[in-house]
C-alpha atoms as a PDB file:
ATOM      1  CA  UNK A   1     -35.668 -82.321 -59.212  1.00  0.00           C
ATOM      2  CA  UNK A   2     -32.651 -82.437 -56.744  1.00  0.00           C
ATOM      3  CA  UNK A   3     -34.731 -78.793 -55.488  1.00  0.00           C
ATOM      4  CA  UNK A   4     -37.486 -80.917 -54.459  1.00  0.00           C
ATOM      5  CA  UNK A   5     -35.155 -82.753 -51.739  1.00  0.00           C
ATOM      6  CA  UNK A   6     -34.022 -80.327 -50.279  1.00  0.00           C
ATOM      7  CA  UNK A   7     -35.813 -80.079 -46.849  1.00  0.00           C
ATOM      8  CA  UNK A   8     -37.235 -76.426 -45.955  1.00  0.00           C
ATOM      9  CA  UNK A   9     -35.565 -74.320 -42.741  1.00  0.00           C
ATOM     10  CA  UNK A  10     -37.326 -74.394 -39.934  1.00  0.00           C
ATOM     11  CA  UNK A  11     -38.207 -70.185 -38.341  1.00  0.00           C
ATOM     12  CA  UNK A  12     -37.039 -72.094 -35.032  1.00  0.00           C
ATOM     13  CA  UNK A  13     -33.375 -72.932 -36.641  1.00  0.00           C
ATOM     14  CA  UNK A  14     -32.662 -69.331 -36.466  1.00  0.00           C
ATOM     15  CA  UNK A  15     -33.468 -68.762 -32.886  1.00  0.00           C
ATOM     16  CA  UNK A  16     -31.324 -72.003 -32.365  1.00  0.00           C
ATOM     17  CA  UNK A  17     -28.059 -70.048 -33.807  1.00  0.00           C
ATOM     18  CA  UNK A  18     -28.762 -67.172 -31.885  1.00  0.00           C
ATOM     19  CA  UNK A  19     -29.237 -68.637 -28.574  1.00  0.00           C
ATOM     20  CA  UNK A  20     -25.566 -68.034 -26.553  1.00  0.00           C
ATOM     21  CA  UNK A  21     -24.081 -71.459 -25.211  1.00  0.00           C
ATOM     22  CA  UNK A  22     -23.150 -71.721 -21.655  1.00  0.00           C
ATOM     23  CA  UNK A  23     -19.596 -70.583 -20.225  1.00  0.00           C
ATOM     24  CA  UNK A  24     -17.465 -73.074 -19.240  1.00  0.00           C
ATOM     25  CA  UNK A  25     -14.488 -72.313 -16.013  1.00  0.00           C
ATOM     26  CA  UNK A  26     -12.181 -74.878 -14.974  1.00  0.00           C
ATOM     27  CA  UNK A  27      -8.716 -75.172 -14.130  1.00  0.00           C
ATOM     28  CA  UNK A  28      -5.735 -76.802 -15.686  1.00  0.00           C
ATOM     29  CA  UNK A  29      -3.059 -79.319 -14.294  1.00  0.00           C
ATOM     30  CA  UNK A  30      -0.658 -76.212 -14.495  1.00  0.00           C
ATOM     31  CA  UNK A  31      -3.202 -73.993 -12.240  1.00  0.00           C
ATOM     32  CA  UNK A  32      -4.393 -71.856 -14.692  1.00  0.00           C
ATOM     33  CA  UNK A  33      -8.030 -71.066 -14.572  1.00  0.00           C
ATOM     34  CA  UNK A  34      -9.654 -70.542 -18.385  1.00  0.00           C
ATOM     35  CA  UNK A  35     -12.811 -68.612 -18.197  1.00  0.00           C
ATOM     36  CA  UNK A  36     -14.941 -68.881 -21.348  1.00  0.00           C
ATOM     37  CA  UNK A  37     -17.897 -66.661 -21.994  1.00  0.00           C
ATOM     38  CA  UNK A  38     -20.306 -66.087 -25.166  1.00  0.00           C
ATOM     39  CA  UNK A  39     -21.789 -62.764 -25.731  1.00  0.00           C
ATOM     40  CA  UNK A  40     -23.900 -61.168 -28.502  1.00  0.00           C
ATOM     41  CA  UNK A  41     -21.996 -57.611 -29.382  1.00  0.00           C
ATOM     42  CA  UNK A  42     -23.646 -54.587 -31.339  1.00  0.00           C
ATOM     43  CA  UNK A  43     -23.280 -55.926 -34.773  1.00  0.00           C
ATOM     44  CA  UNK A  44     -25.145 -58.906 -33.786  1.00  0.00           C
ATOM     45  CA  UNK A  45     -22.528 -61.338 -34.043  1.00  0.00           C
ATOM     46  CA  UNK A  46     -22.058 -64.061 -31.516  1.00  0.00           C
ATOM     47  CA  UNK A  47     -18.812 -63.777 -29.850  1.00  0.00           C
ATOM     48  CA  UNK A  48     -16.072 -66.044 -27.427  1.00  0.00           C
ATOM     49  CA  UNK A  49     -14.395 -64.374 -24.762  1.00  0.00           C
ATOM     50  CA  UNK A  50     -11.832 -66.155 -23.088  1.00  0.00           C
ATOM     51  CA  UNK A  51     -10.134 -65.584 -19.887  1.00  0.00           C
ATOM     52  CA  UNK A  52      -6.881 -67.165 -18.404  1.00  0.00           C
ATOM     53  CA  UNK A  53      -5.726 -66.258 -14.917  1.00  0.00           C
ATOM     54  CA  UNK A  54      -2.902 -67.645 -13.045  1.00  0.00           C
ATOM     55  CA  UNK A  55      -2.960 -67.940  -9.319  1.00  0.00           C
ATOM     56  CA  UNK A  56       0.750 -67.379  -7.242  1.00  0.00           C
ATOM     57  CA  UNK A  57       0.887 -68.376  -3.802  1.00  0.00           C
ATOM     58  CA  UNK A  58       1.656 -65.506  -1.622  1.00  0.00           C
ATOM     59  CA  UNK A  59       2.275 -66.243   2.008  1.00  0.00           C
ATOM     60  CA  UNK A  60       1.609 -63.510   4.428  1.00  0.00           C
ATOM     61  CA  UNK A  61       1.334 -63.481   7.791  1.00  0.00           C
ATOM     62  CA  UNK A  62      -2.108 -63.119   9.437  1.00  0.00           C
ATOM     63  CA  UNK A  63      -3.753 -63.362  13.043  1.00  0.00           C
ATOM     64  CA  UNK A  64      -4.431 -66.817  15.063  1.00  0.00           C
ATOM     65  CA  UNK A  65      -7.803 -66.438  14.719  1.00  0.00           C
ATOM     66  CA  UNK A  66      -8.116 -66.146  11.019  1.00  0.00           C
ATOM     67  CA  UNK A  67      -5.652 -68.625   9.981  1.00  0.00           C
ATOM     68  CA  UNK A  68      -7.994 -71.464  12.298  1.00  0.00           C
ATOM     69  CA  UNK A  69     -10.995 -70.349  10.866  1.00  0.00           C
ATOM     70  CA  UNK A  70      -9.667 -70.998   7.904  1.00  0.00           C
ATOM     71  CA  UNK A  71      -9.296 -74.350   8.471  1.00  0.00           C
ATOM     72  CA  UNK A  72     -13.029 -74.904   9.917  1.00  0.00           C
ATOM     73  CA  UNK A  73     -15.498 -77.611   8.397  1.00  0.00           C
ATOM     74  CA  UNK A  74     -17.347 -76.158   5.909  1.00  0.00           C
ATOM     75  CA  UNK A  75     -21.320 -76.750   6.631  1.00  0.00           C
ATOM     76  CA  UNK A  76     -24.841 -76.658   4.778  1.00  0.00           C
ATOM     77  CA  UNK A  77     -24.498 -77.009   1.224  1.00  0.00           C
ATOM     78  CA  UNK A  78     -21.169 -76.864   1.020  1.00  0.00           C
ATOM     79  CA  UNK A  79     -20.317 -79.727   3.739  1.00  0.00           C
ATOM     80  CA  UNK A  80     -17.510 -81.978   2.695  1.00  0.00           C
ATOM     81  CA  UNK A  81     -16.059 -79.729   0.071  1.00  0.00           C
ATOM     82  CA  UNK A  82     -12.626 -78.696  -0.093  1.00  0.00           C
ATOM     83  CA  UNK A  83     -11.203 -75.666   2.367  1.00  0.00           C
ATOM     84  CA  UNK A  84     -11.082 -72.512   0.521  1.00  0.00           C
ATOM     85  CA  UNK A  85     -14.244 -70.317  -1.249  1.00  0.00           C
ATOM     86  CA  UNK A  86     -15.651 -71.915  -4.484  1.00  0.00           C
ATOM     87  CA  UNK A  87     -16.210 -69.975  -7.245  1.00  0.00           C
ATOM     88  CA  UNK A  88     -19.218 -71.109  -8.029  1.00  0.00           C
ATOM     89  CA  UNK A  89     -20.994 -69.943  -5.040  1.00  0.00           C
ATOM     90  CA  UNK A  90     -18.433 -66.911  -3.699  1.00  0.00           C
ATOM     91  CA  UNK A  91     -17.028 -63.820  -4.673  1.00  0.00           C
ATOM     92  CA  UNK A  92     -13.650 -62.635  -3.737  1.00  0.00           C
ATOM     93  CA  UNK A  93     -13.449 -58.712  -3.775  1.00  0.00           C
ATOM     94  CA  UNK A  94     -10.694 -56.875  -2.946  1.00  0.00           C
ATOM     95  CA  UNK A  95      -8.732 -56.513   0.539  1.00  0.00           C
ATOM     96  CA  UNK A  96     -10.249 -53.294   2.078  1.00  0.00           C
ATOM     97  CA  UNK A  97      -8.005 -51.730   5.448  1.00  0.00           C
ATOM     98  CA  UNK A  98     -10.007 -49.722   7.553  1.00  0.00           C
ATOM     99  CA  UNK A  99      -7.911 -46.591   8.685  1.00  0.00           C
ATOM    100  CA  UNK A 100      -9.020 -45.490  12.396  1.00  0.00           C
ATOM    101  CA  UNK A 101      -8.461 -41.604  13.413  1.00  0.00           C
ATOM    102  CA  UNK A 102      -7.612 -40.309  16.535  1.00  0.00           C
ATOM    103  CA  UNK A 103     -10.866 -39.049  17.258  1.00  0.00           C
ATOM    104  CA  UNK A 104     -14.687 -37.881  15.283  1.00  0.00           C
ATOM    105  CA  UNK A 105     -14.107 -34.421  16.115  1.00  0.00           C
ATOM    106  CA  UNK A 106     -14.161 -32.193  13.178  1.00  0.00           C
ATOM    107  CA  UNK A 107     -10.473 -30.880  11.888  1.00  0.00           C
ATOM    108  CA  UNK A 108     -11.858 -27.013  11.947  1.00  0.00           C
ATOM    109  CA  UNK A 109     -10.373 -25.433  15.388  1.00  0.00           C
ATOM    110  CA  UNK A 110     -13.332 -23.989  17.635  1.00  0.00           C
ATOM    111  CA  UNK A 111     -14.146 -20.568  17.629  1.00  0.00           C
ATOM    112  CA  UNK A 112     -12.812 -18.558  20.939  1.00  0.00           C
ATOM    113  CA  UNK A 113     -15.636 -16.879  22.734  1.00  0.00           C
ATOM    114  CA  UNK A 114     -14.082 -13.395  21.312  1.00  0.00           C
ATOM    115  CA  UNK A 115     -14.748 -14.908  17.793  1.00  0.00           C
ATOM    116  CA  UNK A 116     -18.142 -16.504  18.574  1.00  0.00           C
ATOM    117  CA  UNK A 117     -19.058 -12.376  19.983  1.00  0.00           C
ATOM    118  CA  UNK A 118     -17.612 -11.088  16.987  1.00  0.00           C
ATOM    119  CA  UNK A 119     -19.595 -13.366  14.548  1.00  0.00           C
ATOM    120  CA  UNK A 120     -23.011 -12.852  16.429  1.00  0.00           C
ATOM    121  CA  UNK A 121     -22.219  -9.037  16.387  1.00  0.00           C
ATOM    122  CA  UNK A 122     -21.675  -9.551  12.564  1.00  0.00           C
ATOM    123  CA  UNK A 123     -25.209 -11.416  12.079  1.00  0.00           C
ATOM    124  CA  UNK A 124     -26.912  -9.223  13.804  1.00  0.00           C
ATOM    125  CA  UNK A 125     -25.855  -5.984  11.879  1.00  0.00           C
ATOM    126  CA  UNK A 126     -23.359  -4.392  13.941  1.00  0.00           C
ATOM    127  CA  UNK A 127     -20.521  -2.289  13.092  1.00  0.00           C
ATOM    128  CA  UNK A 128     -17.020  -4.012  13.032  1.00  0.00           C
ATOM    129  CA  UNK A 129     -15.280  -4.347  16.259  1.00  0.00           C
ATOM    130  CA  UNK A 130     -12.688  -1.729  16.680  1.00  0.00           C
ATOM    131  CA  UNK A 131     -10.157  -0.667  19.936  1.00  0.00           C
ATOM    132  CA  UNK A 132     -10.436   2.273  20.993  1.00  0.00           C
ATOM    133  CA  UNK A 133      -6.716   2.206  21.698  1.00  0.00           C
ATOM    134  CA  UNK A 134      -4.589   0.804  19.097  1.00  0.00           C
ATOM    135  CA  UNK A 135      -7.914   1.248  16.389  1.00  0.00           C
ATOM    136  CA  UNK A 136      -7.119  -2.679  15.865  1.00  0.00           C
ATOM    137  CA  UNK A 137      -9.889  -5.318  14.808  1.00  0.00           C
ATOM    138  CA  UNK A 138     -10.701  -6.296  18.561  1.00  0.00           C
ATOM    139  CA  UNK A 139     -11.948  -5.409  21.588  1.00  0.00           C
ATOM    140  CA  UNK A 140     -10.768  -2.844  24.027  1.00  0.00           C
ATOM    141  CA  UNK A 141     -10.158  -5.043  27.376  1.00  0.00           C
ATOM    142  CA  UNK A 142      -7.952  -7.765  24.556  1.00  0.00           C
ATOM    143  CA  UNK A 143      -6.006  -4.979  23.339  1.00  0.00           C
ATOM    144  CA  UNK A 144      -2.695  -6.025  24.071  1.00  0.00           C
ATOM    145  CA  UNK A 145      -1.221  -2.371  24.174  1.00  0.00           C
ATOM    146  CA  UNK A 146      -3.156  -1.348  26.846  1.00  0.00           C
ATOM    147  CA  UNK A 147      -0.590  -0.922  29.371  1.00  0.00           C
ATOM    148  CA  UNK A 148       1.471   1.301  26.860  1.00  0.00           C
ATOM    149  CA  UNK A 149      -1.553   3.421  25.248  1.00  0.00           C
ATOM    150  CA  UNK A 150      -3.643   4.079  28.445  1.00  0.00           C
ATOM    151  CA  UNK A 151      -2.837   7.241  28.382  1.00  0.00           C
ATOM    152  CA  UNK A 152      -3.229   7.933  24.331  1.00  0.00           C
ATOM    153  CA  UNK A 153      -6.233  10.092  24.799  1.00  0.00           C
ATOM    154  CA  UNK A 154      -4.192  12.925  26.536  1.00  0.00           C
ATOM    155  CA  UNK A 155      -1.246  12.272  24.449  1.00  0.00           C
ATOM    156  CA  UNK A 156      -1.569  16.051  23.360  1.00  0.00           C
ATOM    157  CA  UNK A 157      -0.785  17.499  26.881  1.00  0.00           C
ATOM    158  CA  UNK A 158       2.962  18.008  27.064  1.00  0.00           C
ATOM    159  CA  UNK A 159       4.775  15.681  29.652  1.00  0.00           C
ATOM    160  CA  UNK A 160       5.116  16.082  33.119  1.00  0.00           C
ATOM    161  CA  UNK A 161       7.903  19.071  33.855  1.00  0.00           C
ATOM    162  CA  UNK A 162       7.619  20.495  30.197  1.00  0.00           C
ATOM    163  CA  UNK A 163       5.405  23.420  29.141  1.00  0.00           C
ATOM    164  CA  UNK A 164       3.686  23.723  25.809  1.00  0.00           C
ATOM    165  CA  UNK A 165       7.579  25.020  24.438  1.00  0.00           C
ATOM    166  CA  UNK A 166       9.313  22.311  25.681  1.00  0.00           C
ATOM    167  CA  UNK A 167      11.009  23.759  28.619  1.00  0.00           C
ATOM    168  CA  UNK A 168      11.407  22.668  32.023  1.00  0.00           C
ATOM    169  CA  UNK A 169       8.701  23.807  34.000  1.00  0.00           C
ATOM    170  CA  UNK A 170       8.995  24.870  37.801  1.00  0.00           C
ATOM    171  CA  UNK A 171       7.541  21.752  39.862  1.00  0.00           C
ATOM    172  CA  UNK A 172       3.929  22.827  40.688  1.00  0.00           C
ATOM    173  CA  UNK A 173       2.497  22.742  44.036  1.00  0.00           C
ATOM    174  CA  UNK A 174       1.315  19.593  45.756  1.00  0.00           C
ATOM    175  CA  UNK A 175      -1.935  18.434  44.962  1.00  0.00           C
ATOM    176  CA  UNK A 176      -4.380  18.796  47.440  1.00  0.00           C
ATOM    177  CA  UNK A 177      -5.221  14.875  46.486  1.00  0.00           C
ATOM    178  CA  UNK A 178      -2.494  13.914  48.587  1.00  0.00           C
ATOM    179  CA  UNK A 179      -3.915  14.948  51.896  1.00  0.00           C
ATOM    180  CA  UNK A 180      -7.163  13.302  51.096  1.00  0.00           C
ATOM    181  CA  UNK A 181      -5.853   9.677  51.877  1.00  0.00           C
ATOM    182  CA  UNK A 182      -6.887   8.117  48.540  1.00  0.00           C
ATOM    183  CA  UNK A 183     -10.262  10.103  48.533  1.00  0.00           C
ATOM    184  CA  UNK A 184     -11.788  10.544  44.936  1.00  0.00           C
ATOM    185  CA  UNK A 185     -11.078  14.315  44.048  1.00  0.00           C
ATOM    186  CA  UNK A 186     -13.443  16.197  41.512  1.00  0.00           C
ATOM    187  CA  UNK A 187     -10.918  17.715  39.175  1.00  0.00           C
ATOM    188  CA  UNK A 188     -12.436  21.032  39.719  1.00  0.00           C
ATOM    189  CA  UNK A 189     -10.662  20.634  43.119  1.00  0.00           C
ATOM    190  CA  UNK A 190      -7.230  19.270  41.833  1.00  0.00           C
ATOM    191  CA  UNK A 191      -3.920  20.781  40.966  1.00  0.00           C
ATOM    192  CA  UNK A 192      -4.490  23.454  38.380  1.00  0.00           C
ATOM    193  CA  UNK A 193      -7.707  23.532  38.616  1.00  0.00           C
ATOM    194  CA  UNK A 194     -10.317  26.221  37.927  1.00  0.00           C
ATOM    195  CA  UNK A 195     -12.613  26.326  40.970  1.00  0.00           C
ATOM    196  CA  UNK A 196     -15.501  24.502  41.938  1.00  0.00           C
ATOM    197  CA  UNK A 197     -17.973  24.323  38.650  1.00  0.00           C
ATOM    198  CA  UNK A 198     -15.007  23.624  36.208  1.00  0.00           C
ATOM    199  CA  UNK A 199     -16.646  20.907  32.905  1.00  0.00           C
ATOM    200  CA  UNK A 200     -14.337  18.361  32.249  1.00  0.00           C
ATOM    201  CA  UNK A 201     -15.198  19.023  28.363  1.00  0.00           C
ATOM    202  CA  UNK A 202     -13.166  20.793  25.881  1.00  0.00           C
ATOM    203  CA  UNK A 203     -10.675  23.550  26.911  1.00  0.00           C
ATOM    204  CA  UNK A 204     -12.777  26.703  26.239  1.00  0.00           C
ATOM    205  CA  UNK A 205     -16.267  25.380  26.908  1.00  0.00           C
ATOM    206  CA  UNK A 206     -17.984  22.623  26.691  1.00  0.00           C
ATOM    207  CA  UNK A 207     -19.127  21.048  23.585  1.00  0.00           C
ATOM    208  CA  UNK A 208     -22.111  22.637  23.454  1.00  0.00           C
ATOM    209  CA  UNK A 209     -20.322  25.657  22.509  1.00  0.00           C
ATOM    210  CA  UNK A 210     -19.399  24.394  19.364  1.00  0.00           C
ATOM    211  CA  UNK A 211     -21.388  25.130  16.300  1.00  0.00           C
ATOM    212  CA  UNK A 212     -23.535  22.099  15.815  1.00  0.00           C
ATOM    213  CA  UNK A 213     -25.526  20.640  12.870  1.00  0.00           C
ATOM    214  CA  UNK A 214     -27.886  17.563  13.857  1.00  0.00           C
ATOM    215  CA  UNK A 215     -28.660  15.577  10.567  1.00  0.00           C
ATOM    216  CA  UNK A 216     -31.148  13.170  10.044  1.00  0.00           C
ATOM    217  CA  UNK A 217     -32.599  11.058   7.482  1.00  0.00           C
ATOM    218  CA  UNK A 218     -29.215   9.123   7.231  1.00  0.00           C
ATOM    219  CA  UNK A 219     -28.998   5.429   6.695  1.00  0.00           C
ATOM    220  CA  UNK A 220     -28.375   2.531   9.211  1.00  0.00           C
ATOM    221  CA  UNK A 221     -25.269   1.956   7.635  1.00  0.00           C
ATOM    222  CA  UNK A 222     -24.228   5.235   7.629  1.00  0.00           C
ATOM    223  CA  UNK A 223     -20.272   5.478   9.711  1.00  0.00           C
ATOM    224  CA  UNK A 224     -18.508   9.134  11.004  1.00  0.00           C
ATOM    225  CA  UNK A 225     -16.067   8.773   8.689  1.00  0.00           C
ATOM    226  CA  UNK A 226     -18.710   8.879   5.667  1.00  0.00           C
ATOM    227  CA  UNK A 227     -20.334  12.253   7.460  1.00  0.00           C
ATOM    228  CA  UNK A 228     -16.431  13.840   7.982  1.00  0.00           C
ATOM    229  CA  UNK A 229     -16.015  13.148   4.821  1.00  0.00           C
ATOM    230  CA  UNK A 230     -18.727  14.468   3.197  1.00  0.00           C
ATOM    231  CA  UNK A 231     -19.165  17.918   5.561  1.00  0.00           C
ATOM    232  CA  UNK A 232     -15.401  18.251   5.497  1.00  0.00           C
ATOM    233  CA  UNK A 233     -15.542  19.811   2.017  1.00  0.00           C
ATOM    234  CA  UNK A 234     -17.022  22.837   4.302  1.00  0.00           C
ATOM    235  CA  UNK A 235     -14.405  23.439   6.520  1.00  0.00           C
ATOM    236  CA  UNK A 236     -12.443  21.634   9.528  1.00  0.00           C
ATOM    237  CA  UNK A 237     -15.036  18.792  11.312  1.00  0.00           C
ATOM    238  CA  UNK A 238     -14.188  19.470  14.869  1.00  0.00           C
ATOM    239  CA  UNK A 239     -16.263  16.032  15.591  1.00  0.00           C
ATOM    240  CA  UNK A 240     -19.053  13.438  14.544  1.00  0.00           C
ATOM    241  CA  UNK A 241     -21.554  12.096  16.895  1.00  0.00           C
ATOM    242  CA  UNK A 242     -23.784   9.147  14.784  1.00  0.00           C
ATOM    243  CA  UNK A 243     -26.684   8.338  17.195  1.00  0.00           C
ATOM    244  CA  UNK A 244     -26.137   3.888  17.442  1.00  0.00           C
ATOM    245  CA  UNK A 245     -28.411   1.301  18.882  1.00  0.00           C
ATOM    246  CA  UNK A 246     -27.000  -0.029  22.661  1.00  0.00           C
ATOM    247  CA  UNK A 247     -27.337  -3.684  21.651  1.00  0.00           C
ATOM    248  CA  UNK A 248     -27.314  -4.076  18.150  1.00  0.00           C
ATOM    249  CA  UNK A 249     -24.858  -1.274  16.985  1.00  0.00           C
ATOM    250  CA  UNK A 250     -27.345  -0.013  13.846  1.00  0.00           C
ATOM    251  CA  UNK A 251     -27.687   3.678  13.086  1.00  0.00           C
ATOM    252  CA  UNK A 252     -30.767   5.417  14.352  1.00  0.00           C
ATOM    253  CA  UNK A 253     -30.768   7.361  11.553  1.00  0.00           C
ATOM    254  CA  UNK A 254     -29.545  10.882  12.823  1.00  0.00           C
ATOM    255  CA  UNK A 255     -26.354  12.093  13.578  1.00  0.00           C
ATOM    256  CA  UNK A 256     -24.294  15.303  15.056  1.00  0.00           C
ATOM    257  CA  UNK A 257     -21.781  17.705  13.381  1.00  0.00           C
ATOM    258  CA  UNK A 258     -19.437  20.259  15.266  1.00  0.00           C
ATOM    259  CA  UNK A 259     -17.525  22.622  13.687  1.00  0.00           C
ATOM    260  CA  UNK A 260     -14.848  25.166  14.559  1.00  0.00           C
ATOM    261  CA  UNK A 261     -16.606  28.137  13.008  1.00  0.00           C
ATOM    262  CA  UNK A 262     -19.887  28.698  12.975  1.00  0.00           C
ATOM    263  CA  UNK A 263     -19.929  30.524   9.569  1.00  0.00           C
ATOM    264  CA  UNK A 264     -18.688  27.141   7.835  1.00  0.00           C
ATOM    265  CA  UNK A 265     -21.628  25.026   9.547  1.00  0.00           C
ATOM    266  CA  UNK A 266     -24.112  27.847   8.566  1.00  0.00           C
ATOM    267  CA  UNK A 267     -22.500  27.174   4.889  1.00  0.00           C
ATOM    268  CA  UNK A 268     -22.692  23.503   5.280  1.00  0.00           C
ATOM    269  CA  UNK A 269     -26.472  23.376   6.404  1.00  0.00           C
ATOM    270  CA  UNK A 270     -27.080  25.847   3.705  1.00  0.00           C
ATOM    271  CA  UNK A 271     -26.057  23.401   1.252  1.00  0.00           C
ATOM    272  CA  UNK A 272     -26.713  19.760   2.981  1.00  0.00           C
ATOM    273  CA  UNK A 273     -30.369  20.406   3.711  1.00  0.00           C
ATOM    274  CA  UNK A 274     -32.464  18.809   1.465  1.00  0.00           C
ATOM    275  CA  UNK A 275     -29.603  17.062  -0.448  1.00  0.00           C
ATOM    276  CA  UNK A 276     -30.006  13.430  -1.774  1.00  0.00           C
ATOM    277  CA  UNK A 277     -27.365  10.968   0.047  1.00  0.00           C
ATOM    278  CA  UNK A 278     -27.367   7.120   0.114  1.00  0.00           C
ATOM    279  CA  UNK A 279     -30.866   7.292  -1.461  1.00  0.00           C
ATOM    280  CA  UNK A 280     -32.344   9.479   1.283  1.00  0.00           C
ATOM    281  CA  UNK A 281     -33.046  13.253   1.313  1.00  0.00           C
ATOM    282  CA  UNK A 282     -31.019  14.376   4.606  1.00  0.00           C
ATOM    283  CA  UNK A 283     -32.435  17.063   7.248  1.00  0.00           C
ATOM    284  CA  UNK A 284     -30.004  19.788   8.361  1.00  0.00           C
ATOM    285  CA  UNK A 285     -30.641  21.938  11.060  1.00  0.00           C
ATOM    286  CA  UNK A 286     -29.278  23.776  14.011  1.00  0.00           C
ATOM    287  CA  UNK A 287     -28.555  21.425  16.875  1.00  0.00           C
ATOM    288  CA  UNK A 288     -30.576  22.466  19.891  1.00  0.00           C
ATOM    289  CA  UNK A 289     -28.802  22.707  23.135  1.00  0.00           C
ATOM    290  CA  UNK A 290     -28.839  20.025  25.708  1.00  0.00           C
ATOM    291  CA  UNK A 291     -31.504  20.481  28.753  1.00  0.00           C
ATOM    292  CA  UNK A 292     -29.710  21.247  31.812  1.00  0.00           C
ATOM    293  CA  UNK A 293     -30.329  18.533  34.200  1.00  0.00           C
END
């Protein structure tokens, strides 16, 4: 039977066909290089790739240096080949220009010592930094109104040769500061003043004649304009005294409240004491007077 002569198929024939020949590269008399690979894709299939690439001579002009050692003898295992890298054995990659700055210093501008304060006064808790002058976001002795706004703290007093209507005034007699030959003067004992014993506090009495309220039980973060605000549903908040920390700037947790009549502070600590406020229960009570000293 013509069956019978037919020979039977090797198991090893298979793994014959799906063994992947060798690539072949080599260049043409036209200097075109044919690259030719074999590959096995997803479906299992034996594929040919094949790759043509034609090299252009580009002259450019390089230094000394590289252009002899271009021309060196090569040495090793490649002695006595031609000049140039083979492609058997080396790898071209891509031209890579290294771009040198002007320095390794970091592009962010340094903090100025009023910044570096500022931040450590931040970290550590502090209030914000505000002038006392101008009410701007830095400090007092930067303030760059000083010169003009020395003098904003008595900016109520009428100016020199007006009286409180706006008249000239008749020029006052001499100071007695200007026989002292540059003497420090207790204002007591300067023009218009009183007599010896005079406060320099508030016109009327000191502050210690105002109806106070100490309250405690108040947060660190507590500010004076979060206490005028909420006793100056009360009545008119003649001032607000919150007790700080010298180095850090946090709250010590009590504070002082004047008012200009006592009857509205009596009506305020009626109501305050014992009230609920930034998850505390404040303490309201009369503020005792100061211990003469």
């Amino acid at each position: 039977m013509a069956s019978a002569n037919v020979p039977k198929k090797s198991w090893a024939d298979d793994v014959d066909e799906l063994e992947v020949p060798k690539g072949e590269d080599y260049v043409d008399e036209n200097g075109i290089r044919t690259i030719v690979e074999y590959t096995i894709n997803d479906e299992g299939k034996k594929v040919k790739i094949t790759k043509k690439i034609k090299r252009v001579l580009q002259k450019a002009v390089v230094d000394h240096s590289v252009a002899e050692r271009k021309t060196w003898a090569k040495f090793g295992q490649e002695k006595g080949n031609k000049p140039g890298p083979d492609r058997a054995t080396t790898t071209v990659g891509e031209n890579v220009y290294l771009k040198l700055s002007a320095g390794n210093k970091s592009s962010e501008p340094e903090q100025t010592p009023e910044q570096d304060t500022k931040a450590k006064l931040a970290k550590a808790g502090a209030g914000k930094v505000v002038c006392r002058l101008c009410k701007g976001d830095h400090f007092t002795a930067k303030c760059p109104y000083k010169d003009s706004l020395s003098g904003l703290d008595g900016a109520d007093t009428p100016p020199v040769g007006l009286d409180d209507t706006g008249t000239p005034a008749e020029p006052a007699a001499a100071a007695p500061a200007a026989t002292t030959g540059g003497k420090y003067v207790p204002p007591s004992m300067r023009g218009g003043g009183r007599g010896p014993g005079e406060a320099m506090g508030r016109a009327g009495g000191s502050r210690d004649d105002l109806p106070t309220l100490r309250v405690t039980n108040i947060s660190e973060d507590t500010q004076e304009n979060d206490l005028r605000d909420l006793f100056g549903t009360f009545g008119r908040v003649a001032r607000v005294y919150v007790g700080r920390d010298r180095e850090t700037g946090a709250g010590k947790g009590f504070a002082f409240v004047s008012f200009e009549d006592k009857a509205t502070a009596q009506k305020a600590m009626e109501k305050m004491h014992g009230r609920g406020y930034d998850n505390l229960i404040l303490s309201v009570q009369w503020s005792q007077p100061r211990e003469q000293r």
